[in-house]
Protein backbone atom coordinates (compact mmCIF):
# COMPACT_ATOMS: atom_id res chain seq x y z
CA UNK A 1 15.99 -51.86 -45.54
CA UNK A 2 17.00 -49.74 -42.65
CA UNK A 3 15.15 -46.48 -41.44
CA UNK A 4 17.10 -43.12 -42.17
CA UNK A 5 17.77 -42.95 -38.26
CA UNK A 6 19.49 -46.28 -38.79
CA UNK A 7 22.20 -45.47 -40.69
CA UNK A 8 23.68 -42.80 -37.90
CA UNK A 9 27.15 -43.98 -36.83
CA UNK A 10 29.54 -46.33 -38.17
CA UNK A 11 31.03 -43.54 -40.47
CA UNK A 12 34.69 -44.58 -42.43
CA UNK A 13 37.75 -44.18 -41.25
CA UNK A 14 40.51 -43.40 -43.36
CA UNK A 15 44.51 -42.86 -43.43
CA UNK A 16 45.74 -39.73 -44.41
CA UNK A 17 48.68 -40.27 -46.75
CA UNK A 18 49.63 -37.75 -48.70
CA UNK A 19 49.96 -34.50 -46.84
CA UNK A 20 53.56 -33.45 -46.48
CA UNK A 21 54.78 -33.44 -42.80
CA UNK A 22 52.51 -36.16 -41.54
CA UNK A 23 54.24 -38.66 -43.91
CA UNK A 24 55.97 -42.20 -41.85
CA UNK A 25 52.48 -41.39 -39.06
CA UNK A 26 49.53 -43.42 -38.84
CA UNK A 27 46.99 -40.64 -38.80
CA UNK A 28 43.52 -41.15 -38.80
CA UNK A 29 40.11 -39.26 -39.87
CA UNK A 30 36.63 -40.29 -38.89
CA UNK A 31 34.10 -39.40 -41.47
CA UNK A 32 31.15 -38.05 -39.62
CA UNK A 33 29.95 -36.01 -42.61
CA UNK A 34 28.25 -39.39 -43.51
CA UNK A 35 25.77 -39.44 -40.91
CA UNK A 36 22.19 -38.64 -42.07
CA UNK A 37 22.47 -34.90 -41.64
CA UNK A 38 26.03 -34.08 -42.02
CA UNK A 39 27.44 -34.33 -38.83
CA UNK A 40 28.64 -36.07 -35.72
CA UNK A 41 25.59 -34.47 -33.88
CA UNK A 42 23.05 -37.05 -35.25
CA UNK A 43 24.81 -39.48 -32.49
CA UNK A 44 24.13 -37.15 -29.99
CA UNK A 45 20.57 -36.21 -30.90
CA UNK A 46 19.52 -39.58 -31.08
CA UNK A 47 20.69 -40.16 -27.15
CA UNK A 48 19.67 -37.04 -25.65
CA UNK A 49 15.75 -37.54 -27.04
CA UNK A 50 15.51 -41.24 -26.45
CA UNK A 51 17.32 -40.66 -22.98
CA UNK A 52 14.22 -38.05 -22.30
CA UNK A 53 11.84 -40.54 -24.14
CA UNK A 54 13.10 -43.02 -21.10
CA UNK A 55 12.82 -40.65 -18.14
CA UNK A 56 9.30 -39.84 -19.05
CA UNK A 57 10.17 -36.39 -19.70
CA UNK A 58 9.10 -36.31 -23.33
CA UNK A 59 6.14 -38.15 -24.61
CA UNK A 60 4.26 -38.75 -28.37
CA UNK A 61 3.70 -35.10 -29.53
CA UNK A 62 5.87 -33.33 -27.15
CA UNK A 63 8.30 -30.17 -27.43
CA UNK A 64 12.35 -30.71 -27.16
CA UNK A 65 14.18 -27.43 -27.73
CA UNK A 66 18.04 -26.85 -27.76
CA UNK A 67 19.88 -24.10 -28.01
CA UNK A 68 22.68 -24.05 -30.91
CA UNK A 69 23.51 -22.35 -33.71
CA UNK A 70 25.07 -25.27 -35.53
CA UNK A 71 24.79 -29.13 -36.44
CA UNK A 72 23.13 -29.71 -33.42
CA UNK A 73 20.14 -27.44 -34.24
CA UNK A 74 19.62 -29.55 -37.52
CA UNK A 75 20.53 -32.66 -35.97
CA UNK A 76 17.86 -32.37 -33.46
CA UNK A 77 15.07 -30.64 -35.89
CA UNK A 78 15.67 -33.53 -38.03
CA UNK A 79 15.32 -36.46 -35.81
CA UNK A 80 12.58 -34.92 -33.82
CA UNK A 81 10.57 -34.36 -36.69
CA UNK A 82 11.23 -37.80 -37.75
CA UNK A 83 10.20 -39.34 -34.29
CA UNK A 84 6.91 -36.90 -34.01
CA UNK A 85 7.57 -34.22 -31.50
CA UNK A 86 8.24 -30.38 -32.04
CA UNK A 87 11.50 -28.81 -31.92
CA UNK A 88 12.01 -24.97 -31.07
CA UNK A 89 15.77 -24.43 -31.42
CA UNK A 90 17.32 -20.76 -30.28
CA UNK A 91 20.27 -19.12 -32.04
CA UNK A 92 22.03 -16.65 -32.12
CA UNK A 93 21.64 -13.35 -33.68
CA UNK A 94 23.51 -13.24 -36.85
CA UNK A 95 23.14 -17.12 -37.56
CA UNK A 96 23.36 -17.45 -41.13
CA UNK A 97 20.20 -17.48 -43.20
CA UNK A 98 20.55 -20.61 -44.72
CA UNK A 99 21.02 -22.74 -41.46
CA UNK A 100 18.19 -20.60 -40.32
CA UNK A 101 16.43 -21.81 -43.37
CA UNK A 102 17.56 -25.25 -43.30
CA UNK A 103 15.85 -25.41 -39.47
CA UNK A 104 12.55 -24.17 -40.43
CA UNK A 105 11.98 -26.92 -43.51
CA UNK A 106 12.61 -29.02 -41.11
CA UNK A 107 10.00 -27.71 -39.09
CA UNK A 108 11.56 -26.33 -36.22
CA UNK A 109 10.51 -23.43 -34.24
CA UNK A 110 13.69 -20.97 -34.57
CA UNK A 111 14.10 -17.72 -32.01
CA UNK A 112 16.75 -15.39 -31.60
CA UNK A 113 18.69 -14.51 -28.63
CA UNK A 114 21.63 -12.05 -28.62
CA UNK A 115 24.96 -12.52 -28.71
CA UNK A 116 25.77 -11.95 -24.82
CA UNK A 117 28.39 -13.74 -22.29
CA UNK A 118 27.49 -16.92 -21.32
CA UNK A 119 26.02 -15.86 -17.51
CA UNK A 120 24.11 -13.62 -19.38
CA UNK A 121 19.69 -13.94 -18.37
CA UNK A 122 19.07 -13.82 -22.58
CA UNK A 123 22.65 -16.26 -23.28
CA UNK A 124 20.83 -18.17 -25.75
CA UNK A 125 21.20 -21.22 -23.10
CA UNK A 126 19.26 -19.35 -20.81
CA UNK A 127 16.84 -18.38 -23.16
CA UNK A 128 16.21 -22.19 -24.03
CA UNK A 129 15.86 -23.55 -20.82
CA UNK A 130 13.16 -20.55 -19.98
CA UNK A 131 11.62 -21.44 -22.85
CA UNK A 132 11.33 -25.29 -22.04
CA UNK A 133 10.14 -24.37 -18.90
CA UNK A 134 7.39 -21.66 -20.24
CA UNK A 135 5.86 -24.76 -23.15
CA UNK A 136 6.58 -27.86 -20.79
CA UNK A 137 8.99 -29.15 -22.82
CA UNK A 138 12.26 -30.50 -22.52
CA UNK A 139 15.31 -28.75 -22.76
CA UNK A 140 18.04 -31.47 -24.25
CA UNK A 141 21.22 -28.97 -22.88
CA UNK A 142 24.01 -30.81 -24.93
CA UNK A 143 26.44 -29.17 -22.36
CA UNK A 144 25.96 -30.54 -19.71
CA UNK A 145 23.82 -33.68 -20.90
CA UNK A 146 25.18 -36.85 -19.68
CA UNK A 147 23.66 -38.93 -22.69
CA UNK A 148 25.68 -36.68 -25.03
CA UNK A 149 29.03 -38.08 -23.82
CA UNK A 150 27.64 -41.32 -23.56
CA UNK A 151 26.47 -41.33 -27.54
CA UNK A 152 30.15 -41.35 -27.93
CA UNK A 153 31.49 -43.61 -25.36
CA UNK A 154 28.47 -46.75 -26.75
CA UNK A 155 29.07 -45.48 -30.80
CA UNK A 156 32.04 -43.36 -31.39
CA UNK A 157 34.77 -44.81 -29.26
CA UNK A 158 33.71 -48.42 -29.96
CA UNK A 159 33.84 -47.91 -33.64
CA UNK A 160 37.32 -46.14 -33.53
CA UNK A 161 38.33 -49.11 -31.59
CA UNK A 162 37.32 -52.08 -33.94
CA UNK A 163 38.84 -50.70 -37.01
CA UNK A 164 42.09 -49.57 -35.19
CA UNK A 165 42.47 -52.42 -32.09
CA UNK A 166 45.54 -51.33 -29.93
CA UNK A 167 47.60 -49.48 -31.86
CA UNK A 168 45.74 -46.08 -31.06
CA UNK A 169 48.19 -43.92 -29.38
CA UNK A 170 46.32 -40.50 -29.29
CA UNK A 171 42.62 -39.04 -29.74
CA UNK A 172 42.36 -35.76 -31.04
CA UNK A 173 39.64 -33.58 -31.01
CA UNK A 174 38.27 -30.01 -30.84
CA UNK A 175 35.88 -29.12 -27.61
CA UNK A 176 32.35 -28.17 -28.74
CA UNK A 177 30.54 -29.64 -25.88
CA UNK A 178 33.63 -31.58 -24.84
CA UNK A 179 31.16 -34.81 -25.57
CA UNK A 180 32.76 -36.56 -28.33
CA UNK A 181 36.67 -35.66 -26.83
CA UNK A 182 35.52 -37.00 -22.89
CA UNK A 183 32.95 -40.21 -24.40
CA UNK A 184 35.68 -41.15 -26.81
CA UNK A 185 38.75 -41.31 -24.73
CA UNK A 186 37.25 -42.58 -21.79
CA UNK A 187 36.11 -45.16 -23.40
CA UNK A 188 39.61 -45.83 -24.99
CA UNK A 189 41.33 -45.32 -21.77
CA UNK A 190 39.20 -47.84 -19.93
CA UNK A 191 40.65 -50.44 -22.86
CA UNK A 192 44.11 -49.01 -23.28
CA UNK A 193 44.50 -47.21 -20.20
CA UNK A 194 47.57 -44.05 -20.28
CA UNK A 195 48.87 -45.66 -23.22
CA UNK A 196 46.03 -43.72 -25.27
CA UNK A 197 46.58 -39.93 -24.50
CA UNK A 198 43.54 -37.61 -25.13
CA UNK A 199 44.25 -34.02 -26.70
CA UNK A 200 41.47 -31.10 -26.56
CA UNK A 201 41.75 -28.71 -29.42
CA UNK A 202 40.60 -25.31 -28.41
CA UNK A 203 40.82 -22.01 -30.56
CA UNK A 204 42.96 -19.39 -29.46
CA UNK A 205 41.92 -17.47 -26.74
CA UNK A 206 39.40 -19.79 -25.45
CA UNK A 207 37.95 -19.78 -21.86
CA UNK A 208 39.48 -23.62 -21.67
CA UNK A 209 42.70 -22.01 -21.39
CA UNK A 210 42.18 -19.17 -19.52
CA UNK A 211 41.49 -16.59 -22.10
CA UNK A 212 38.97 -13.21 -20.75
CA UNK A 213 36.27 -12.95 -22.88
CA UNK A 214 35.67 -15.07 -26.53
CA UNK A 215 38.19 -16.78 -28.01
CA UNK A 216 39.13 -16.72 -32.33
CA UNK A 217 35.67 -17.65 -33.41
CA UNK A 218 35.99 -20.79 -35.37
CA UNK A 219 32.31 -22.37 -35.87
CA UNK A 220 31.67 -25.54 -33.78
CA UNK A 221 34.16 -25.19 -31.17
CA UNK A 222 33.80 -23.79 -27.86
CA UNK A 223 34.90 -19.73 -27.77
CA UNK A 224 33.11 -18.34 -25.17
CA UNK A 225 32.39 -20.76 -22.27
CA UNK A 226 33.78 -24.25 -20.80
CA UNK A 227 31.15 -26.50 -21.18
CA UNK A 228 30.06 -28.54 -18.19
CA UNK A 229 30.72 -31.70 -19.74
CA UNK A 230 34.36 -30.92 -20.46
CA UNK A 231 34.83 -29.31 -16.43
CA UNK A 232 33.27 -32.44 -15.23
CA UNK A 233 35.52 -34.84 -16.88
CA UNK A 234 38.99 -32.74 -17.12
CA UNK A 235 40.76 -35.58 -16.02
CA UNK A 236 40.31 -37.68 -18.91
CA UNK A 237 41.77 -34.46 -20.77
CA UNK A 238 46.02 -34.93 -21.10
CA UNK A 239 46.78 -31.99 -22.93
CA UNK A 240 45.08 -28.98 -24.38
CA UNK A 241 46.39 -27.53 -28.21
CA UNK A 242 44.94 -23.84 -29.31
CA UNK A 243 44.53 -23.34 -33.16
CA UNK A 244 43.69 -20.36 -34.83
CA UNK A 245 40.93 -19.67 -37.31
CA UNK A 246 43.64 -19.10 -40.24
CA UNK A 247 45.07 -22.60 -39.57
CA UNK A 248 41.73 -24.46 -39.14
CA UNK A 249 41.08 -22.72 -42.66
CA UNK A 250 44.37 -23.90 -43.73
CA UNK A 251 43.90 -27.22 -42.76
CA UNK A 252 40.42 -27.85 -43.99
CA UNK A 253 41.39 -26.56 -47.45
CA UNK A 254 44.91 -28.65 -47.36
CA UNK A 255 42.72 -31.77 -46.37
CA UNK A 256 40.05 -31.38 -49.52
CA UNK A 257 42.94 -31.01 -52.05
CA UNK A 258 45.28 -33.23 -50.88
CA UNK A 259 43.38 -35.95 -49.73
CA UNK A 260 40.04 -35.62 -50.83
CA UNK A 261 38.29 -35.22 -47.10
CA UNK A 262 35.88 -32.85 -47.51
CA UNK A 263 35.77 -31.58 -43.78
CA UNK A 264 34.99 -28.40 -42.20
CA UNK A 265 36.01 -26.11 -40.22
CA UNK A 266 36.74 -27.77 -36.95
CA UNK A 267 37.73 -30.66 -38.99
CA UNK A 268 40.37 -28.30 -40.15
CA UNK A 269 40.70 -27.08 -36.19
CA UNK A 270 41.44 -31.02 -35.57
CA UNK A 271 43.93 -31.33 -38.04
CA UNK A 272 45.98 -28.59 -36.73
CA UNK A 273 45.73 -29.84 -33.29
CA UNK A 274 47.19 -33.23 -34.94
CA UNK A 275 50.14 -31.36 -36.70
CA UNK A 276 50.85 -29.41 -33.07
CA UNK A 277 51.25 -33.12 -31.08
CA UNK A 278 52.62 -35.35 -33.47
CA UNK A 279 56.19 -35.39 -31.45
CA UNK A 280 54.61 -35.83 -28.07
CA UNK A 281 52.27 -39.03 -29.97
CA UNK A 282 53.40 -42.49 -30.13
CA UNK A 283 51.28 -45.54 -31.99
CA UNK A 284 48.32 -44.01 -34.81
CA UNK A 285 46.67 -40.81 -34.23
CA UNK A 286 42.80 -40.61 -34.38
CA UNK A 287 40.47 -37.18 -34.62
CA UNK A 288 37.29 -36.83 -36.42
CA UNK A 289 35.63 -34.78 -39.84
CA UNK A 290 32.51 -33.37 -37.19
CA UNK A 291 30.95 -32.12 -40.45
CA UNK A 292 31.63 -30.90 -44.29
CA UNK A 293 33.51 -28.10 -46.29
CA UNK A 294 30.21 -27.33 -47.58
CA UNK A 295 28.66 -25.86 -44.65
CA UNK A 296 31.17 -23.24 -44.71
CA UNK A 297 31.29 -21.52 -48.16
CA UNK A 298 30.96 -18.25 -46.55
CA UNK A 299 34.31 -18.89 -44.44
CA UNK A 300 35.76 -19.78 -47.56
CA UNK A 301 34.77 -16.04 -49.25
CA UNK A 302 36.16 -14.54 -46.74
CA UNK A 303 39.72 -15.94 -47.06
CA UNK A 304 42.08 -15.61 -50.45
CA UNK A 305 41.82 -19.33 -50.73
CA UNK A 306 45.25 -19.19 -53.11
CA UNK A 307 47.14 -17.46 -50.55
CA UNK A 308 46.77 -20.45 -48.29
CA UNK A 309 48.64 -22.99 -49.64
């Protein structure tokens, strides 16, 4: 029998069929609400600590700490718990209780840092890495990490391409870190070459696109920064979509009732992206369910779900 760690990646794939509009196109969802915790950010949790483990920065008993307010957090207070060493994650303030709750029975360290602009001394980035440097341990920095893209170009991209061969004509995805968009395509472009075309879904407003300030604040997606990861690697990047927060709502809904994907938000950011590109797509269209409907009930309150659809 496998080990819980063992069953990250290789996720379904299925077809969407039945949502009016994308009818007669080949379009694709990965479902990476089946990894262990919930989300695609096992993958990257699992590369970023053994990457460390192999460097000799991190050894039996020893502190990683990250700075997210998201799936990473739990990804990585999950599988360092599981592989013995301490994890001190800092969020934001205003992080919901119950991922701040989630975090601590898992046994991470949690600390607050303010909601500032990301050049900011007390960004919660800046926070994390002082932090790591204060209690000698290592700060993962999914931004800019190489092993984050590279979880995606060895798992992700691979997987995409066995079920779907050479018919993939375009990769949708929203930027968080930029690591699954960048590991995924580049690993389909070094197979398929310009015949794949990678889109960045962004929300509206967003730094990525020149926007002052934060963009819409959709949960999981990059709004007030462009992450190193995505700067370094722009030219893998052939065209960039913004969404709004009312259509990633839109879309995440649509997708539970019509299909029966239960993605979340930026699941419902990726769709949106998909409906804005199908003309300028050829061959099947691929993007990913990051993580699930229910991690965003509160979203979900806030909007007249019947005045949606």
């Amino acid at each position: 029998m496998p080990t819980v760690e063992e069953l990250i990646g290789n996720t379904p794939l299925v077809r969407v069929n039945r949502i009016e509009g994308l009818k007669g196109r080949e379009v694709y969802v990965k479902l990476e609400y089946m990894n262990p915790t919930g989300s695609h950010k096992d993958r990257i949790a699992l590369y970023m600590i053994r990457d460390a483990v192999e460097k000799g920065l991190l050894r039996p008993g020893g502190t990683v700490v990250e700075a997210s307010s998201g799936n990473t957090a739990i990804s990585v207070a999950w599988l360092a718990r599981r592989l013995g060493f301490k994890a001190v994650i800092v969020v934001e303030e205003g992080t919901s209780p119950a991922k701040v709750a989630v975090l601590r029975a898992l046994g991470a360290e949690v600390i607050f840092a303010p909601k500032v602009p990301a050049g900011h001394p007390d960004h919660m980035v800046n926070v994390a890495r002082r932090v790591a440097s204060e209690r000698g341990g290592v700060f993962l920095a999914q931004y800019s990490n190489e092993a984050n893209l590279r979880a995606h170009y060895e798992t992700t991209g691979p997987e995409i391409y066995r079920a779907l061969g050479d018919k993939i004509g375009c990769f949708v995805m929203g930027v968080g870190t930029g690591g699954t968009l960048v590991g995924v395509s580049k690993y389909l472009k070094g197979l398929l070459g310009h015949r794949v075309k990678a889109v960045a879904v962004v929300p509206r407003g967003s730094p990525i696109v020149g926007g002052a300030g934060r963009g819409e604040e959709i949960e999981g997606l990059a709004v007030s920064m462009i992450p190193d990861i995505f700067a370094r690697n722009r030219g893998l990047v052939d065209e960039v979509v913004e969404v709004s927060l009312a259509e990633s709502v839109e879309w995440m809904v649509r997708l539970a009732r019509e299909e029966g994907i239960l993605g979340g938000l930026s699941t419902g950011a990726n769709m949106a992206g998909v409906y804005k590109v199908l003309e300028g797509c050829e061959g099947a269209i691929v993007t990913l369910a990051p993580d699930s409907i229910f991690r965003y009930t509160g979203v979900l309150e806030n909007y007249a779900i019947r005045d949606i659809l």
